[in-house]
N, C-alpha and C. Protein backbone atom coordinates (compact mmCIF):
# COMPACT_ATOMS: atom_id res chain seq x y z
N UNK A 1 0.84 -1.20 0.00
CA UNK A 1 0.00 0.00 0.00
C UNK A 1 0.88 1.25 0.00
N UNK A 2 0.18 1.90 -0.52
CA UNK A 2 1.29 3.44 -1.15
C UNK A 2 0.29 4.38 0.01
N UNK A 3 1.58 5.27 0.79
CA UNK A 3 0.52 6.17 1.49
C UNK A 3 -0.37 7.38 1.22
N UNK A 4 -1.08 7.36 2.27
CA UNK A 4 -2.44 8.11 1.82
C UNK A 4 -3.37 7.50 0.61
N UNK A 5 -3.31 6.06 0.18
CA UNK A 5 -4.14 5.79 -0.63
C UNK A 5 -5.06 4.26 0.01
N UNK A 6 -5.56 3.93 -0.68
CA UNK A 6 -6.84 3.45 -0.80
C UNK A 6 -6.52 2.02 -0.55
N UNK A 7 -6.22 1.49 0.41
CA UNK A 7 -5.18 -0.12 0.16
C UNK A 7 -6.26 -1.23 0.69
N UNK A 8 -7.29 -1.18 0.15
CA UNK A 8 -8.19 -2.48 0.03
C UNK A 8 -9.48 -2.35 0.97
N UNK A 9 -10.58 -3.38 0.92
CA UNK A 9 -12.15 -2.93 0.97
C UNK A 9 -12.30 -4.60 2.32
N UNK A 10 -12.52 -4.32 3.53
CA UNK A 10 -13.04 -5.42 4.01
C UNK A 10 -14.17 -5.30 4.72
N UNK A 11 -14.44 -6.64 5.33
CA UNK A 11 -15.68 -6.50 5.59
C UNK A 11 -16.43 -6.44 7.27
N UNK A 12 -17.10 -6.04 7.69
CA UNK A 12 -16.91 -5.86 9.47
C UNK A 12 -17.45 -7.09 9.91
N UNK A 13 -16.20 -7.27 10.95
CA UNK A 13 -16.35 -8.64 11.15
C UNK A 13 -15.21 -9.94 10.92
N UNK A 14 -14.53 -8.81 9.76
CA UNK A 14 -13.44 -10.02 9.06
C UNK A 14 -11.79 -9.47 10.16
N UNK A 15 -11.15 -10.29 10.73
CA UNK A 15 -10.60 -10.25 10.90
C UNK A 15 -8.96 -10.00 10.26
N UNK A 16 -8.22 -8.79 10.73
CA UNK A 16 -7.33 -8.21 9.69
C UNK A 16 -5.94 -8.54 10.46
N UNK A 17 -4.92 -8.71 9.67
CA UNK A 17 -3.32 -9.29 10.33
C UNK A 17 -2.34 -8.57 9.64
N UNK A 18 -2.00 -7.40 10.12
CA UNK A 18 -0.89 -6.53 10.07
C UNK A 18 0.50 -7.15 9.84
N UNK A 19 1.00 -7.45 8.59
CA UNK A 19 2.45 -8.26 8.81
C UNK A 19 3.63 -6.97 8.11
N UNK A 20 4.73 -7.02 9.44
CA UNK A 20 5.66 -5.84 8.84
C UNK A 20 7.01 -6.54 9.06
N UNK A 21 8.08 -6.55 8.13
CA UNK A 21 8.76 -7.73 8.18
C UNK A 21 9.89 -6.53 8.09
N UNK A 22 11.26 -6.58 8.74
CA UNK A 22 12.27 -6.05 8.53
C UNK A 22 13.06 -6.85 7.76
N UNK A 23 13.14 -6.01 6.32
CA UNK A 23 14.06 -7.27 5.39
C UNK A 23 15.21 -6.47 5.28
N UNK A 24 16.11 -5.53 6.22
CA UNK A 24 17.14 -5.20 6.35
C UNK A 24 18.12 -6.26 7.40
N UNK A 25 17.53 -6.75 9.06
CA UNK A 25 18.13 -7.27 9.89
C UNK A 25 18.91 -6.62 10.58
N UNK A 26 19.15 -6.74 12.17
CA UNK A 26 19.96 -6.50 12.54
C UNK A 26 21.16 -5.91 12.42
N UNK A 27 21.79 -6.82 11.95
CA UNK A 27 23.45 -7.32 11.47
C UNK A 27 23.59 -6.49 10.72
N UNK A 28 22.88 -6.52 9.70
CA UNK A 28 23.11 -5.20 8.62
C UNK A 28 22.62 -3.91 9.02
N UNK A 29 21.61 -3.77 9.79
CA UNK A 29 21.57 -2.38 10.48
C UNK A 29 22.94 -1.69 11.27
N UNK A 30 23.76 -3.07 12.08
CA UNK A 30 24.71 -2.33 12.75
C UNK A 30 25.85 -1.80 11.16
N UNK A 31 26.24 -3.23 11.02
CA UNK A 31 26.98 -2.45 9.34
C UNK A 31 27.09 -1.29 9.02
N UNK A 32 26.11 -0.75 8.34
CA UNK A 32 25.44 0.54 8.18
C UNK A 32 24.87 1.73 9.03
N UNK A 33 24.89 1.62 10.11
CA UNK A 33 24.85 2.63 10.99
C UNK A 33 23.43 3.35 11.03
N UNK A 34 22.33 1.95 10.48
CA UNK A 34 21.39 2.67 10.43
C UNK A 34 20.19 2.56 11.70
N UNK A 35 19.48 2.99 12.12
CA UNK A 35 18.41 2.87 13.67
C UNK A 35 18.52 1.00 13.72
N UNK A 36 18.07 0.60 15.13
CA UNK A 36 17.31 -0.60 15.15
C UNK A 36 15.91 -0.39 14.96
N UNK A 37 15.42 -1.30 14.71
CA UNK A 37 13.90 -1.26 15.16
C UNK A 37 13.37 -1.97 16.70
N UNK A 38 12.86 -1.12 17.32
CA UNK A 38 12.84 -1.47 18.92
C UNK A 38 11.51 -1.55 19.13
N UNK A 39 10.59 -0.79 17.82
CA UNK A 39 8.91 -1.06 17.87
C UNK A 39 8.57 -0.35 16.79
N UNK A 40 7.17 -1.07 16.89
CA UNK A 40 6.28 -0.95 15.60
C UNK A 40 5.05 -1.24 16.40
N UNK A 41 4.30 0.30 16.08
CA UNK A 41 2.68 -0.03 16.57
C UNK A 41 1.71 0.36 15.82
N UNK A 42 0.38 -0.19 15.95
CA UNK A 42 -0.47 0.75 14.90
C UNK A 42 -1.66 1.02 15.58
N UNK A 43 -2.00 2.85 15.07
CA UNK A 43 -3.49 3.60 15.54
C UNK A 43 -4.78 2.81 14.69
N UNK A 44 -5.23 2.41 14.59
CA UNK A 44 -5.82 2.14 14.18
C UNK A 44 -7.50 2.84 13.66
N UNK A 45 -7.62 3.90 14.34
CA UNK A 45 -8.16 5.16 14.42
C UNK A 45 -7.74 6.43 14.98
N UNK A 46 -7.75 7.72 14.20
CA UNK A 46 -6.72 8.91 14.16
C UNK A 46 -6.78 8.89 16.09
N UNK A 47 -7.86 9.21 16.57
CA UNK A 47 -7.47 9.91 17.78
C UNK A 47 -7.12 8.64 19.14
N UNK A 48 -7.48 7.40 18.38
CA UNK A 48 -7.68 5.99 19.34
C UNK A 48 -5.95 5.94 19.59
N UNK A 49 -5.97 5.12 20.94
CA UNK A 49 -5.02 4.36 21.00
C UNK A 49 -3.80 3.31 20.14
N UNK A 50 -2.57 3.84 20.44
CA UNK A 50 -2.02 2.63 19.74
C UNK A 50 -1.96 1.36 20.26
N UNK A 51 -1.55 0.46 19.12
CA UNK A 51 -1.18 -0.84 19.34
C UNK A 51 -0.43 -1.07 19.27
N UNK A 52 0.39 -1.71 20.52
CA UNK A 52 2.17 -2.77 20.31
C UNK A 52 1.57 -3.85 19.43
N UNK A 53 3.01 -4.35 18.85
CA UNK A 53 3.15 -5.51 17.71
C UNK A 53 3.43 -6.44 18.45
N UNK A 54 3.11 -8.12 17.90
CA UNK A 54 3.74 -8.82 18.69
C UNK A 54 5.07 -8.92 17.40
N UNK A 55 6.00 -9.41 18.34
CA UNK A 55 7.30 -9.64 17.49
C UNK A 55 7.45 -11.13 17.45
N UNK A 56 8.02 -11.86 16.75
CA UNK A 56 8.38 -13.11 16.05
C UNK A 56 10.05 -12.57 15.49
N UNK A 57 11.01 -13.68 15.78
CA UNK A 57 12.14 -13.58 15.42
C UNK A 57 11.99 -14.44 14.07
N UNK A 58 12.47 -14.37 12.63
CA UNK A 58 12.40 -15.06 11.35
C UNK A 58 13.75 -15.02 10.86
N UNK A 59 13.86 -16.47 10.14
CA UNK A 59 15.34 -16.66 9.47
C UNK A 59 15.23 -16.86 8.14
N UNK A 60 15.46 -15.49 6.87
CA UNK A 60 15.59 -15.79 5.78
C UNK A 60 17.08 -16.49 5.24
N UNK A 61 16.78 -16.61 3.72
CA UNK A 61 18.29 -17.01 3.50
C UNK A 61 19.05 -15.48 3.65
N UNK A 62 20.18 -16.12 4.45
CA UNK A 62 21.22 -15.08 4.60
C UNK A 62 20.62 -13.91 5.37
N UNK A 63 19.27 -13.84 6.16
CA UNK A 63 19.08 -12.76 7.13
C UNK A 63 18.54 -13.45 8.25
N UNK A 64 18.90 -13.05 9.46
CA UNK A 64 17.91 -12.74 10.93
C UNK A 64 17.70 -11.59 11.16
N UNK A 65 16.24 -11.66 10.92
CA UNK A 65 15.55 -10.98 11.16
C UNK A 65 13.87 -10.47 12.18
N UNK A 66 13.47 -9.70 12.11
CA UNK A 66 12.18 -9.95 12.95
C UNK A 66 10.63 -9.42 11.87
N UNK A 67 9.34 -10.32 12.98
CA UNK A 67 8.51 -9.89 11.57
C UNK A 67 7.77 -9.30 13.20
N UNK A 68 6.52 -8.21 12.88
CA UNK A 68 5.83 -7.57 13.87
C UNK A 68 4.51 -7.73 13.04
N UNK A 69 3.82 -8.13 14.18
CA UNK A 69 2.55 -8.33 13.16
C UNK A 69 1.32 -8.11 14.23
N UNK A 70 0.19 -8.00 13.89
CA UNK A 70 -1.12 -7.48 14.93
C UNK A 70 -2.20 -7.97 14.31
N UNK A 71 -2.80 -8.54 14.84
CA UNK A 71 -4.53 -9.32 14.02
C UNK A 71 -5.43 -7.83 15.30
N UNK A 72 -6.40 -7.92 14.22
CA UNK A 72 -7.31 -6.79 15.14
C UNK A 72 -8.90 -6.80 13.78
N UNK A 73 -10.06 -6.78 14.58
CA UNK A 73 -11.27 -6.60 14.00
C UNK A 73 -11.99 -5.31 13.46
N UNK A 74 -11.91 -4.94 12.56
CA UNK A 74 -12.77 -3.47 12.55
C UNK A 74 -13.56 -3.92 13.55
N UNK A 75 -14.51 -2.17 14.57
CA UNK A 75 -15.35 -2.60 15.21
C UNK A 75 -16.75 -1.27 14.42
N UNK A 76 -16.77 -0.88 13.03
CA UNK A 76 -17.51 0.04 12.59
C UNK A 76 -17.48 0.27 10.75
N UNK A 77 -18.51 0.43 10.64
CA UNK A 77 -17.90 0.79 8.95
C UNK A 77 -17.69 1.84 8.66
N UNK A 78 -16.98 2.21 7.41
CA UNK A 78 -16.59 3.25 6.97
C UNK A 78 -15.33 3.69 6.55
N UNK A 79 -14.59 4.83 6.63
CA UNK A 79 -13.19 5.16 6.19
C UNK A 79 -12.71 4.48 7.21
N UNK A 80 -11.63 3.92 7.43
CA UNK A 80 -10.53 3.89 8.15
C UNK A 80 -8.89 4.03 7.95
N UNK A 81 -8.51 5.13 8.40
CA UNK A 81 -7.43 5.39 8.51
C UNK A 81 -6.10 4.78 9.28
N UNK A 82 -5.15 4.08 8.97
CA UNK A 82 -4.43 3.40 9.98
C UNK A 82 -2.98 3.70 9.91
N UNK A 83 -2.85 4.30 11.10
CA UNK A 83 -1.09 4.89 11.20
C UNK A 83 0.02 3.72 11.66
N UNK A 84 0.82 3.59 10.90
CA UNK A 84 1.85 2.85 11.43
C UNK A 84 3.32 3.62 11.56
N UNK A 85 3.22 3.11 13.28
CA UNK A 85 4.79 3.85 13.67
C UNK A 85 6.19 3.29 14.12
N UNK A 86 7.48 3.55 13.73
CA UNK A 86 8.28 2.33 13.72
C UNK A 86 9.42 3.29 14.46
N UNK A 87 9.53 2.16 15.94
CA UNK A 87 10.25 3.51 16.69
C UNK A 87 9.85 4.87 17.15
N UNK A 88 8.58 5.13 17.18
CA UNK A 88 7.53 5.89 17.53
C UNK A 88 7.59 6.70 16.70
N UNK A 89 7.86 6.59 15.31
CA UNK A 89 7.75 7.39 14.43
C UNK A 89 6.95 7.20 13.24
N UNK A 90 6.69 7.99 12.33
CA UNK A 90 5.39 7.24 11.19
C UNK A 90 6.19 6.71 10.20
N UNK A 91 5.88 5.56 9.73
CA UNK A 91 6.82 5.14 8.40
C UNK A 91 6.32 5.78 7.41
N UNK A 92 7.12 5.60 6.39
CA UNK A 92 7.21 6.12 5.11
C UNK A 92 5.82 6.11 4.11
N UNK A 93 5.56 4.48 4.49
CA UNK A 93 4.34 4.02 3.76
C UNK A 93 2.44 4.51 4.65
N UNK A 94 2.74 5.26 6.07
CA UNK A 94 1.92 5.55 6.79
C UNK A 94 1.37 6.88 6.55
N UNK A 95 -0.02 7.28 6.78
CA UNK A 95 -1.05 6.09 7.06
C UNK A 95 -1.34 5.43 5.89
N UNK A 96 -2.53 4.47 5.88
CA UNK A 96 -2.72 4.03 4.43
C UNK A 96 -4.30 4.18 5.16
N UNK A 97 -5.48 3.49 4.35
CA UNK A 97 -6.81 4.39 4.33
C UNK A 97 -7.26 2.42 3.94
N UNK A 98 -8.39 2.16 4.65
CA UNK A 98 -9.65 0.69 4.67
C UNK A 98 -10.65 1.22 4.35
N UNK A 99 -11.33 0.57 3.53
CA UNK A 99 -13.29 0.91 3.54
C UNK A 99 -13.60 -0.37 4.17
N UNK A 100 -14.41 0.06 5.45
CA UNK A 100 -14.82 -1.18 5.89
C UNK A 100 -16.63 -1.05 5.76
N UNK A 101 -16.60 -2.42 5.25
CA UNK A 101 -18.32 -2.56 4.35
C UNK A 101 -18.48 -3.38 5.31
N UNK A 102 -20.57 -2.90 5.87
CA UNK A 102 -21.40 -4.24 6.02
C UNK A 102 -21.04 -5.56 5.25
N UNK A 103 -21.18 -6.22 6.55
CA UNK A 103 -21.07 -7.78 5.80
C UNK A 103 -22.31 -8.40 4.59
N UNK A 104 -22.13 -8.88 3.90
CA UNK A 104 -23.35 -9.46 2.85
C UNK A 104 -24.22 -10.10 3.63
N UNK A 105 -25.45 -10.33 3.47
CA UNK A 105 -26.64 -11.27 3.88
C UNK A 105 -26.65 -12.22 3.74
N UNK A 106 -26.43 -13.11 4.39
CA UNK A 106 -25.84 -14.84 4.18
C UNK A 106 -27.20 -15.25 4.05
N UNK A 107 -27.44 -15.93 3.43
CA UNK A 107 -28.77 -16.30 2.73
C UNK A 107 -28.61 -18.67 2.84
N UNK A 108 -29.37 -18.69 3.54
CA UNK A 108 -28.72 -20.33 3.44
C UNK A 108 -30.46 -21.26 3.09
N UNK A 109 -30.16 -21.93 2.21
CA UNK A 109 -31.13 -22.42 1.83
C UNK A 109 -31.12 -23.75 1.56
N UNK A 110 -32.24 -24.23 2.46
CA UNK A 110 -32.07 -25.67 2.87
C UNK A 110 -33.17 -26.80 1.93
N UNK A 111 -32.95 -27.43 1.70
CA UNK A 111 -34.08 -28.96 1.12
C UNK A 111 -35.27 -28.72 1.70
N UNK A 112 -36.21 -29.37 0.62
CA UNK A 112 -37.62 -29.19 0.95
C UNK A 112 -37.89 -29.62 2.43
N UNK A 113 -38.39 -29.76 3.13
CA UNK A 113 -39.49 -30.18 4.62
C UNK A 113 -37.88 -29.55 5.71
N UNK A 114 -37.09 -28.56 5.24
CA UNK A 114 -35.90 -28.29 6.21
C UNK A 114 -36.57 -26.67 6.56
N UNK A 115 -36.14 -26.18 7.11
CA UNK A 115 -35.80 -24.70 7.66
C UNK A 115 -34.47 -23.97 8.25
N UNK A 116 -34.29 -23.14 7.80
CA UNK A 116 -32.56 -22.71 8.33
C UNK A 116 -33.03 -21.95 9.78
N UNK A 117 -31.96 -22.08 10.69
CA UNK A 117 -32.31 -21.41 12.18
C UNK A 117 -31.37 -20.56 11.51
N UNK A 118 -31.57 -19.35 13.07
CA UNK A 118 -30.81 -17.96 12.95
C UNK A 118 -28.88 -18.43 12.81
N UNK A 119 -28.72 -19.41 12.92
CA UNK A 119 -26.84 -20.09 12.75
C UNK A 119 -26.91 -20.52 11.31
N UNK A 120 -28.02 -20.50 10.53
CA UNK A 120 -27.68 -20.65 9.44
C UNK A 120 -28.09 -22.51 8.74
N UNK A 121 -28.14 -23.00 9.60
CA UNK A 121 -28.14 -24.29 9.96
C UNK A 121 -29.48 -25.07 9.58
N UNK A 122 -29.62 -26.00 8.70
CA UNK A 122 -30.70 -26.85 8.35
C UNK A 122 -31.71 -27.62 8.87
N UNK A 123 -32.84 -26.94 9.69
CA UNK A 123 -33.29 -28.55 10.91
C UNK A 123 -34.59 -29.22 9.62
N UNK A 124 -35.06 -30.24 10.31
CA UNK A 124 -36.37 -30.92 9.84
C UNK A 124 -37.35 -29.53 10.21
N UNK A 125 -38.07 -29.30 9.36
CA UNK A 125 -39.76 -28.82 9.82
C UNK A 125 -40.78 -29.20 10.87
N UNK A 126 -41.59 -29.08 11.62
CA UNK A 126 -42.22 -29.15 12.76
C UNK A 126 -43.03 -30.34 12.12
């Protein structure tokens, strides 16, 4: 997702998983003299609270590295705006922008002498 744009349509309810992978590493951060990464969190609404990442240590070829990642539910529809900050700062690619849509009408339709209950679910008729 490119920031400030439009990076995909889900649905409320659907569960979303933030994956942010440092494909620099460590090792090569010291090399280069460039920051560590010590955190990565995300707002998930402008004025709401942030979120810590959980961290996972990962071994590509030829890197150790870490991935930070966050599962979280829309709880509303509409725009959503989501800041991500790395080292308490905004990355490059931050914010990026969700449309979160009503879920579709699950419609379940069962065999003659059946009826669907409110789970969706097929019983016999009375």
């Amino acid at each position: 997702c490119e920031r400030m744009t439009l990076c995909g349509h889900v649905v409320l309810g659907q569960k979303l998983r933030w994956v942010l992978l440092d494909q620099i590493g460590a090792t090569t951060r010291l090399a280069i003299n460039a920051p560590q990464v010590t955190s990565v969190q995300l707002r998930m609404t402008i004025d709401g609270p942030s979120e810590s990442t959980e961290v996972q240590n990962v071994t590509l070829p030829d890197l150790a590295t870490q991935m930070y990642y966050l599962e979280y539910e829309p709880q509303s529809t509409g725009t959503q705006v989501i800041q991500i900050n790395i080292n308490g700062q905004p990355a490059s690619m931050s914010p990026v922008i969700f449309e979160v849509e009503e879920a579709p009408l699950r419609v379940t339709r069962c065999a003659i002498g059946y009826e669907a209950n409110d789970e969706g679910q097929c019983n016999q008729c009375p």
